[in-house]
N, C-alpha and C. Protein backbone atom coordinates (compact mmCIF):
# COMPACT_ATOMS: atom_id res chain seq x y z
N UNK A 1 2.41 11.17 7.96
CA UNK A 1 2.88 9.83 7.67
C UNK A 1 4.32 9.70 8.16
N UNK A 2 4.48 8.55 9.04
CA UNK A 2 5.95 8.54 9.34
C UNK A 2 6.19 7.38 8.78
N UNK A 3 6.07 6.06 8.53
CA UNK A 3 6.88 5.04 7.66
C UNK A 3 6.02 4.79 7.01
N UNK A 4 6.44 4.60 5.54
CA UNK A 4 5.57 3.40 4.71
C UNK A 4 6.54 2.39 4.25
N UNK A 5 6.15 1.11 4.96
CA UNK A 5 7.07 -0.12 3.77
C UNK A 5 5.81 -0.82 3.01
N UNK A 6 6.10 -1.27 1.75
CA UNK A 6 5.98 -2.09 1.11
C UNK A 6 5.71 -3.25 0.41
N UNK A 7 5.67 -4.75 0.42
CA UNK A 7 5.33 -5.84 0.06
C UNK A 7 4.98 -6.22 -0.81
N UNK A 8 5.34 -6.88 -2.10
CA UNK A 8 4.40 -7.55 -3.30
C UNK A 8 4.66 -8.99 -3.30
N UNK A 9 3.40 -10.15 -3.56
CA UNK A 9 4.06 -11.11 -4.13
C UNK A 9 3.19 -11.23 -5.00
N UNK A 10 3.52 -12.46 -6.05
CA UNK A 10 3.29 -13.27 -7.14
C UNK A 10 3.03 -14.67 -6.59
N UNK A 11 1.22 -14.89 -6.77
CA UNK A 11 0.99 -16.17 -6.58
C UNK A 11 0.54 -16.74 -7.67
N UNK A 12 1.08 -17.82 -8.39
CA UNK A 12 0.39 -18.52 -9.40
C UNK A 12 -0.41 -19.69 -8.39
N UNK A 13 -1.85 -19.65 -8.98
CA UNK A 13 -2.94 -21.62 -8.78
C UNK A 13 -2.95 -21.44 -10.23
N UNK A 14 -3.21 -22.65 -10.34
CA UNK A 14 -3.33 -23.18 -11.87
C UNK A 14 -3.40 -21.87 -12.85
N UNK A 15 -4.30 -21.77 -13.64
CA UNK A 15 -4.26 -20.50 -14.75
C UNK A 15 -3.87 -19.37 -14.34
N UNK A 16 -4.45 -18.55 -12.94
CA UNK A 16 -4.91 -17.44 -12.59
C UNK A 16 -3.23 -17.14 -11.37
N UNK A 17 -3.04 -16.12 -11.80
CA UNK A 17 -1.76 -15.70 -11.47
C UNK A 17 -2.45 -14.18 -10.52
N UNK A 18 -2.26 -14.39 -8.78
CA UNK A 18 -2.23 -13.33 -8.26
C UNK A 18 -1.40 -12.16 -7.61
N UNK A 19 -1.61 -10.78 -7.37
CA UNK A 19 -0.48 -10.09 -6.66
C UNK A 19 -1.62 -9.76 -5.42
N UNK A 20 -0.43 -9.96 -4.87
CA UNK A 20 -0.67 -9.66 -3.07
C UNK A 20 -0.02 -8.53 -2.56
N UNK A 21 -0.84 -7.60 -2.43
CA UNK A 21 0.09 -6.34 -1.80
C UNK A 21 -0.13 -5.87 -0.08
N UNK A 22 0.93 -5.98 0.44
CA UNK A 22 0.93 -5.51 1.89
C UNK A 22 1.47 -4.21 1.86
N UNK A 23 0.71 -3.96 2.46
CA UNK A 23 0.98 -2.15 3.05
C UNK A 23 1.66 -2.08 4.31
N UNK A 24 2.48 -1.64 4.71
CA UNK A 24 2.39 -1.19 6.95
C UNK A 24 2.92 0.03 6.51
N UNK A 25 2.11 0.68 7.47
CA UNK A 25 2.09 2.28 7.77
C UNK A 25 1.76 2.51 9.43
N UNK A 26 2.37 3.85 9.69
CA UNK A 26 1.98 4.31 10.72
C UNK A 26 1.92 6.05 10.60
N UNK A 27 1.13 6.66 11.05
CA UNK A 27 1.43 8.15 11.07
C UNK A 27 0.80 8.47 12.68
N UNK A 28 1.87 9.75 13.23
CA UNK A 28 1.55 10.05 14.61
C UNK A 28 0.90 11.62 13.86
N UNK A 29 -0.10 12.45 14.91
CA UNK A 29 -0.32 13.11 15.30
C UNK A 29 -0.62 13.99 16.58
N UNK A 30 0.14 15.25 16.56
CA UNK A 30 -0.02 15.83 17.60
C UNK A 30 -0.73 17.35 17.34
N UNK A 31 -1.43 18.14 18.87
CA UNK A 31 -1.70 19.32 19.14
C UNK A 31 -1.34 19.74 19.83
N UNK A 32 -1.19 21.25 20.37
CA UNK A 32 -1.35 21.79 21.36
C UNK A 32 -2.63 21.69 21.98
N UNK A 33 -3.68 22.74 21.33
CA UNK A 33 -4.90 23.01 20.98
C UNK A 33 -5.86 22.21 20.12
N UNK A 34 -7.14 21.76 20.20
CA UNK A 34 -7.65 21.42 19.39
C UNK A 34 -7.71 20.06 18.94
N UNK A 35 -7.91 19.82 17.42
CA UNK A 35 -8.09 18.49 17.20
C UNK A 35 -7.21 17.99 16.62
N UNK A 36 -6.22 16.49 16.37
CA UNK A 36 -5.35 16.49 15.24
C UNK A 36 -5.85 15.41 14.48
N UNK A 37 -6.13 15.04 13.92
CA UNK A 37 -6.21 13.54 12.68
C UNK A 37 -4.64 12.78 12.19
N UNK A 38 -4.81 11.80 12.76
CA UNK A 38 -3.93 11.14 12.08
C UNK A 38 -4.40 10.02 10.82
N UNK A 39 -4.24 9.90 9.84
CA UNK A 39 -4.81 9.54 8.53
C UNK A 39 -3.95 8.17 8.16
N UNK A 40 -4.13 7.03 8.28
CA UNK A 40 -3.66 5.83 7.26
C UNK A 40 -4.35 5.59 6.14
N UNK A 41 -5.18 6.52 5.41
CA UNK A 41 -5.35 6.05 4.13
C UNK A 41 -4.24 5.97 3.36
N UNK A 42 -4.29 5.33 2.36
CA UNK A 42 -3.50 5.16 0.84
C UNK A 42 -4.10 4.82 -0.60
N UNK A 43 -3.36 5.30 -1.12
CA UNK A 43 -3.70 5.20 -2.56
C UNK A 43 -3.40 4.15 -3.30
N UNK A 44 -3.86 3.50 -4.09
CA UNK A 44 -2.83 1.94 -4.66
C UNK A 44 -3.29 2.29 -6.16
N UNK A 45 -2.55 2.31 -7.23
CA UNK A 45 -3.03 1.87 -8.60
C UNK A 45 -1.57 1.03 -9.04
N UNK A 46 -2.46 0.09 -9.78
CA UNK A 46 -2.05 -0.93 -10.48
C UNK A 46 -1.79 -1.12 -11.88
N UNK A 47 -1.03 -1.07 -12.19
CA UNK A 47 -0.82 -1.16 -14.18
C UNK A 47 -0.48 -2.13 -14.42
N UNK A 48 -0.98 -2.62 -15.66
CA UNK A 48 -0.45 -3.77 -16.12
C UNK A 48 0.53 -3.64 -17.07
N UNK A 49 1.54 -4.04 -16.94
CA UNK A 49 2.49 -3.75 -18.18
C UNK A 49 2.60 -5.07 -19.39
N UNK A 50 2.53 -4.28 -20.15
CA UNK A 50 2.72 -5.23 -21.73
C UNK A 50 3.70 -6.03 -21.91
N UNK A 51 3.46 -7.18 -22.25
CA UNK A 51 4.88 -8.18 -22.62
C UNK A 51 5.56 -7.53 -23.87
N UNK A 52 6.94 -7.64 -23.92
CA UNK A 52 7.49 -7.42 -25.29
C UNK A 52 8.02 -8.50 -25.83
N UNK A 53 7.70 -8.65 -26.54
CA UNK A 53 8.47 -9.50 -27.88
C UNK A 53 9.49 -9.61 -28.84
């Protein structure tokens, strides 16, 4: 993996309030020999955090 940036927004429509997440990534791979994989998967988890009062 050589960069990961970031992105969130907050969209409210009427009731239903969404998050929008952008990812950009890039990863290089190299060999001499053989095979290399370069991989853009990612992982995302989401929590919801509790209002306090």
């Amino acid at each position: 993996m050589v960069h990961t940036k970031v992105k969130t927004y907050k969209h409210k429509i009427g009731k239903n309030q969404y998050l929008v997440i952008q990812i950009f990534q890039s990863a290089v791979a190299t060999a001499h020999t053989g095979n290399a994989l370069a991989s853009n998967a990612v992982n995302v988890k989401i929590f919801k955090s509790h209002k306090k009062r």
